[in-house]
N, C-alpha and C. Protein backbone atom coordinates (compact mmCIF):
# COMPACT_ATOMS: atom_id res chain seq x y z
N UNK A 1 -8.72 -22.37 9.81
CA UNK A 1 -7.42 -21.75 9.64
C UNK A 1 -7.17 -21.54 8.15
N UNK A 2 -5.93 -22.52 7.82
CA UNK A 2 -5.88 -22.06 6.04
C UNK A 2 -5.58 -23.44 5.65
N UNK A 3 -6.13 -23.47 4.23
CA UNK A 3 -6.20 -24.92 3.17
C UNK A 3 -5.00 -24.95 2.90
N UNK A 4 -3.94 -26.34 2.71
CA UNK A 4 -2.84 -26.64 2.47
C UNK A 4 -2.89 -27.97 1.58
N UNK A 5 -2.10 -28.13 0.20
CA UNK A 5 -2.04 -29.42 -0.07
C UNK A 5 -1.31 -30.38 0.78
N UNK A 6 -1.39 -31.68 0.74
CA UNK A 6 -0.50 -32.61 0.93
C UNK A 6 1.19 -32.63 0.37
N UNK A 7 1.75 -32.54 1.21
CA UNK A 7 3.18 -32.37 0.46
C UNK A 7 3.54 -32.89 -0.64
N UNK A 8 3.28 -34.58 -1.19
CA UNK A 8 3.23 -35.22 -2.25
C UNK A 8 1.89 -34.54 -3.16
N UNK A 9 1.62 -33.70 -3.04
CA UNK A 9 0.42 -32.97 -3.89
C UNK A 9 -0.78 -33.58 -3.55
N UNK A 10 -2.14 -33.33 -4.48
CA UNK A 10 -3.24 -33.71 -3.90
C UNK A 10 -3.97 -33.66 -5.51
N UNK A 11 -5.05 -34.52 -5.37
CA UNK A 11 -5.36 -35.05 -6.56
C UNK A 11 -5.84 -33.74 -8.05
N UNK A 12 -6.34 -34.19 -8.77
CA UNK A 12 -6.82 -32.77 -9.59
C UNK A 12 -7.77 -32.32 -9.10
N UNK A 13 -8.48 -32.59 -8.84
CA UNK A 13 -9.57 -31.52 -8.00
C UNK A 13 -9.30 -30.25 -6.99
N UNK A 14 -8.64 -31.13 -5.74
CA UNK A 14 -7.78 -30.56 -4.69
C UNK A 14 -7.14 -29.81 -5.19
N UNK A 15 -5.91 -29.54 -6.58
CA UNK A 15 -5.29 -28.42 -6.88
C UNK A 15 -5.90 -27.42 -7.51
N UNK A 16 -7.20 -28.00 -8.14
CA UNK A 16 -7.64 -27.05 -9.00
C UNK A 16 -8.49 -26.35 -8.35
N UNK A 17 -9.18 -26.97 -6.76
CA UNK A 17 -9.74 -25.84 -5.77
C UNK A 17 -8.74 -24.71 -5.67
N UNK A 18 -7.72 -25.31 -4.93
CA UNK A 18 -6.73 -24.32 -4.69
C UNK A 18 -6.18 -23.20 -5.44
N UNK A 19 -5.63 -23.65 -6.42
CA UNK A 19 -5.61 -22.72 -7.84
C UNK A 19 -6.54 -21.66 -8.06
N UNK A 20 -7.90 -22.10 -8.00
CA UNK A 20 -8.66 -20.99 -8.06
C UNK A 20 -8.68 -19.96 -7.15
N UNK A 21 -8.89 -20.65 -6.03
CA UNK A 21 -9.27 -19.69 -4.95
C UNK A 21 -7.89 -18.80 -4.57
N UNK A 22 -7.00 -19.22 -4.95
CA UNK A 22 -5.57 -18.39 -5.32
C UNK A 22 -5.97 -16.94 -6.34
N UNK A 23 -6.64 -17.27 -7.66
CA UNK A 23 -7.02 -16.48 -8.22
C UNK A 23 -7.83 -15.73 -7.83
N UNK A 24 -8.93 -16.38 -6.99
CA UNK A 24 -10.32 -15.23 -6.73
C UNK A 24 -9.14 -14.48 -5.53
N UNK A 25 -7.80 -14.48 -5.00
CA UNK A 25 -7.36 -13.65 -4.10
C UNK A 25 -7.19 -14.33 -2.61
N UNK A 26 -7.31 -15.86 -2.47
CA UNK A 26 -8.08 -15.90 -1.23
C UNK A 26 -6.49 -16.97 -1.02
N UNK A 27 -5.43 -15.89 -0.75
CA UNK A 27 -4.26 -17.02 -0.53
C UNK A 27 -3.71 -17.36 0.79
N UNK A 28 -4.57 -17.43 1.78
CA UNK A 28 -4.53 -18.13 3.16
C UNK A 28 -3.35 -17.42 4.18
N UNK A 29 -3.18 -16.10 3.59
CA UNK A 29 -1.59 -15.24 4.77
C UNK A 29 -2.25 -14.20 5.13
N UNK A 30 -3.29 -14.30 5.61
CA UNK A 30 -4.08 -13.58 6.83
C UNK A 30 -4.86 -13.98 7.86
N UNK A 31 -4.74 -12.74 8.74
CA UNK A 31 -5.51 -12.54 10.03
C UNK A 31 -5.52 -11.72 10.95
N UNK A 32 -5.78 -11.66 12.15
CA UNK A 32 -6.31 -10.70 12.37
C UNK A 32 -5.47 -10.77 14.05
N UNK A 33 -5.09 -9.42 14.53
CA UNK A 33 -4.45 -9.27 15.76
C UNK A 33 -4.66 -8.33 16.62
N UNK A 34 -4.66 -7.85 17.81
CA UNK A 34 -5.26 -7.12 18.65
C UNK A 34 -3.99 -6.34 19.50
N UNK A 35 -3.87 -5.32 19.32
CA UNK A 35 -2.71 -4.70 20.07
C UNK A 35 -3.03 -4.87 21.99
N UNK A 36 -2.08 -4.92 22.54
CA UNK A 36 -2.17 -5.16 24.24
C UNK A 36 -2.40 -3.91 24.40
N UNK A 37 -3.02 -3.38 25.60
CA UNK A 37 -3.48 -2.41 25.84
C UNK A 37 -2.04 -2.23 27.21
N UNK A 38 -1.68 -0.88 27.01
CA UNK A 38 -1.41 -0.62 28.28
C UNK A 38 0.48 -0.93 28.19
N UNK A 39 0.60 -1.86 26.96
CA UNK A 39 2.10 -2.49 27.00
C UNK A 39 2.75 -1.30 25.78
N UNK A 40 3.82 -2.08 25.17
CA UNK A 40 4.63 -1.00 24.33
C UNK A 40 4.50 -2.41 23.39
N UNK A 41 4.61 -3.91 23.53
CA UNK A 41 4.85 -4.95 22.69
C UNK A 41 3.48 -5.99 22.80
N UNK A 42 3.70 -6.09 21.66
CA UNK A 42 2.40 -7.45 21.25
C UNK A 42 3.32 -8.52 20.50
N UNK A 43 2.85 -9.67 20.94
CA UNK A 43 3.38 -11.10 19.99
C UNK A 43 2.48 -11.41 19.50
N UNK A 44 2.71 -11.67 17.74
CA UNK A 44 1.68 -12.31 17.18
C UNK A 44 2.55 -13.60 16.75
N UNK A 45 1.69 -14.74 16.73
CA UNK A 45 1.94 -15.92 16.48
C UNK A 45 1.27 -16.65 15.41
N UNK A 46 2.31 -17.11 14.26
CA UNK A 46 1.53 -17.67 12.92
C UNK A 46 1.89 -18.19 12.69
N UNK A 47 1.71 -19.39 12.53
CA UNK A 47 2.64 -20.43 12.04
C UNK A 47 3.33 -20.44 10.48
N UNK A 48 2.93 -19.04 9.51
CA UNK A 48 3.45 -18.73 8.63
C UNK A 48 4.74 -17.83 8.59
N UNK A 49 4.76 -17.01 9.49
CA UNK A 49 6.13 -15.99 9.65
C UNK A 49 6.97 -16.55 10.13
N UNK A 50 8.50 -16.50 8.89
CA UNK A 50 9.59 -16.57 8.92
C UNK A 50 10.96 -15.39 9.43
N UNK A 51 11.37 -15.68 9.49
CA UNK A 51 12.83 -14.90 9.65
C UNK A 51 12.98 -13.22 8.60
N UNK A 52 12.22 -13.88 7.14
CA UNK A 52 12.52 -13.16 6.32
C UNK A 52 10.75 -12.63 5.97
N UNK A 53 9.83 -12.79 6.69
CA UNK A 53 8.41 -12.31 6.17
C UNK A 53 8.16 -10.61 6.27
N UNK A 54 7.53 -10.62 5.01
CA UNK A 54 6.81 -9.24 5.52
C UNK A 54 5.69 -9.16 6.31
N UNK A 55 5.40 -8.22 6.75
CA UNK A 55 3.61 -7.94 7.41
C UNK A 55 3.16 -7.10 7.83
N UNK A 56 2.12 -7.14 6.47
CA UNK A 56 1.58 -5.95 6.66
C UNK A 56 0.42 -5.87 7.37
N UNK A 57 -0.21 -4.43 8.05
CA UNK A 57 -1.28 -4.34 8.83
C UNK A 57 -2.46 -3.29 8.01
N UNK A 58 -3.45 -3.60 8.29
CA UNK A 58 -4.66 -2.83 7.73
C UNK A 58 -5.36 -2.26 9.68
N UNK A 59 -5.65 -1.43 9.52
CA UNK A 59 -6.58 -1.23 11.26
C UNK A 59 -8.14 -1.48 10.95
N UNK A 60 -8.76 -1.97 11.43
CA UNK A 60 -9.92 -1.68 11.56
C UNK A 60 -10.70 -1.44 12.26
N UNK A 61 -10.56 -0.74 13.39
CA UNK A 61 -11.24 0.14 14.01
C UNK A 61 -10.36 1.65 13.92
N UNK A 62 -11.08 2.27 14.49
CA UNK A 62 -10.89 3.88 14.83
C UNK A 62 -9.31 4.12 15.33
N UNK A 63 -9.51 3.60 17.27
CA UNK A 63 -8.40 3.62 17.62
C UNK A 63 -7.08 2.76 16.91
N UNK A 64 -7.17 1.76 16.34
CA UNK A 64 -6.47 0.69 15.39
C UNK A 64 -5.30 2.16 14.41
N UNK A 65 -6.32 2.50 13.43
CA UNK A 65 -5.76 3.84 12.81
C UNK A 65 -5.10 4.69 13.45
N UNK A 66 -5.19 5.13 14.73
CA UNK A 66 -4.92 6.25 14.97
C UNK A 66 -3.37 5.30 15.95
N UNK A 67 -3.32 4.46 15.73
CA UNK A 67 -1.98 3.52 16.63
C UNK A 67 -0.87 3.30 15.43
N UNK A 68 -1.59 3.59 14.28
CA UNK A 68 -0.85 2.71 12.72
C UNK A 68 0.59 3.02 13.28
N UNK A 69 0.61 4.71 12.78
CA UNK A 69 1.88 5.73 12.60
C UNK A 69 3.17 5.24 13.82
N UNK A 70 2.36 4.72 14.86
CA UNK A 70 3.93 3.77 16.00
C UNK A 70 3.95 2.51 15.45
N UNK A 71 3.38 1.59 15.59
CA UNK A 71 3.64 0.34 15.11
C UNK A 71 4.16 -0.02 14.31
N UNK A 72 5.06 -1.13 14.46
CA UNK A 72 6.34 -1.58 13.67
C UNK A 72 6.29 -2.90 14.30
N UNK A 73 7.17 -4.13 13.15
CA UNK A 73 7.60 -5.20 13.76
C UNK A 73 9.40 -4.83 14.17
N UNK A 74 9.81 -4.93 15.24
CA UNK A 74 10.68 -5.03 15.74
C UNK A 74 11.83 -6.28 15.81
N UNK A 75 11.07 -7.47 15.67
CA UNK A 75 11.56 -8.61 15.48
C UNK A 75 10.56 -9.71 14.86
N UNK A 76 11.18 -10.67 14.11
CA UNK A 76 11.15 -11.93 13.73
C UNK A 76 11.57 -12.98 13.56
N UNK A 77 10.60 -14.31 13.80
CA UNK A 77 11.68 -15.76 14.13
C UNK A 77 10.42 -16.72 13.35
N UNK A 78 11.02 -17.56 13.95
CA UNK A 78 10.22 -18.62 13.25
C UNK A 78 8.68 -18.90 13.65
N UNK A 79 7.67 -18.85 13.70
CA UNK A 79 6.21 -18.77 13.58
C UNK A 79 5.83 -17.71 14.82
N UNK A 80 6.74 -16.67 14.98
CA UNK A 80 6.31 -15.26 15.87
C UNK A 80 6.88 -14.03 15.40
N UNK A 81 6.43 -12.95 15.73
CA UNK A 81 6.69 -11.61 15.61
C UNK A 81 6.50 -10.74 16.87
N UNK A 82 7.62 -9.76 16.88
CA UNK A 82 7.23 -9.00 18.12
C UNK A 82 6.72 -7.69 17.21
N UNK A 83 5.81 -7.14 17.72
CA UNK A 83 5.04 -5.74 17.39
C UNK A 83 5.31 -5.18 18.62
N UNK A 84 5.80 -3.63 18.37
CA UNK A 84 6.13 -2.52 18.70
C UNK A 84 5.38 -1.52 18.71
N UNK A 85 5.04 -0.69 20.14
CA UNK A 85 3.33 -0.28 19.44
C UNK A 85 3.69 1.06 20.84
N UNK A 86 2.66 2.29 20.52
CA UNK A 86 2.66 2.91 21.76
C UNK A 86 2.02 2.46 22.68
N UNK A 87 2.45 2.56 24.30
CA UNK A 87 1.27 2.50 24.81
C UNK A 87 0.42 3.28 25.67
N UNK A 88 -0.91 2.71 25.64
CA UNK A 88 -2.45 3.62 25.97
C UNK A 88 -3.63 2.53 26.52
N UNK A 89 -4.45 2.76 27.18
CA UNK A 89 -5.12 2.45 27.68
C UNK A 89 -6.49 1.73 26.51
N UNK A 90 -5.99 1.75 25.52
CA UNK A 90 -7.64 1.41 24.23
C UNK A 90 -7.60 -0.24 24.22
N UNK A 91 -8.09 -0.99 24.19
CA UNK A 91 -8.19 -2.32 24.19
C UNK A 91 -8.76 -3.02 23.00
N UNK A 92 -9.12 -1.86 21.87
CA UNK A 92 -9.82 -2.26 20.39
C UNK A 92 -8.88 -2.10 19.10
N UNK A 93 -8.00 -2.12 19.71
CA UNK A 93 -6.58 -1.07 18.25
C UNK A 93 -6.24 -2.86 17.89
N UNK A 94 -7.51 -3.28 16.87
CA UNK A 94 -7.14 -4.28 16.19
C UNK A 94 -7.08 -4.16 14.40
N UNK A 95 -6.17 -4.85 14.18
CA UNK A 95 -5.72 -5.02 12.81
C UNK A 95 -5.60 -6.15 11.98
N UNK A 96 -6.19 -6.04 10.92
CA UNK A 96 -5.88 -7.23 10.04
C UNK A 96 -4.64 -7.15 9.14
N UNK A 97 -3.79 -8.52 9.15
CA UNK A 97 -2.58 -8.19 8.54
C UNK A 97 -2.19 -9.79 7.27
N UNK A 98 -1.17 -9.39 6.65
CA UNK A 98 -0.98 -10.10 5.81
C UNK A 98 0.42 -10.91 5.57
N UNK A 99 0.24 -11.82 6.01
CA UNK A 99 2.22 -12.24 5.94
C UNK A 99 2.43 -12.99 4.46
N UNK A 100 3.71 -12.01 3.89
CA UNK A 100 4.54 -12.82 2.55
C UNK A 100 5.43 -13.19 2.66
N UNK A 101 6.10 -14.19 2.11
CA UNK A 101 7.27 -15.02 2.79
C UNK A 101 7.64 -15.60 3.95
């Protein structure tokens, strides 16, 4: 899943992994979701999305792209999102996405 310190922090090493790998880009608010085939709504579930998160989607497949232009989050709560999506019969319209805040 994703690396987290200890709430009371974590020794110098432990932060200074973290730290870095912050720098090389690698800041643990992604993954990856699969639109329902056939529905209008998908729930994605993260234990990072808040009330107030953004999230964004990248497609990576074919059909994924060609779904972008409907999809929207419609709602948000505490570690879920409802996605808003057309629906069609494709079962591959998956996306990688990124939650901030």
């Amino acid at each position: 899943m994703f690396r987290k310190l200890p709430p009371l922090g974590g020794d110098a090493r432990q932060v200074a992994e973290v730290v870095n790998q912050m720098m090389d880009g690698k800041t643990n608010n992604t993954g990856t979701v699969t639109l329902r085939a056939s529905q209008t709504t998908t729930t994605l579930t993260d234990q990072r999305i808040g009330v107030n998160s953004v999230i964004l989607f990248m497609p990576t497949t074919a059909n994924a792209a060609g779904a972008l232009s409907s999809l929207y989050v419609s709602a948000r709560g505490a570690q879920t999102a409802t996605l808003t999506h057309a629906s069609n019969t494709q079962t591959d319209k998956t996306f990688d996405y990124c939650v901030i805040g």
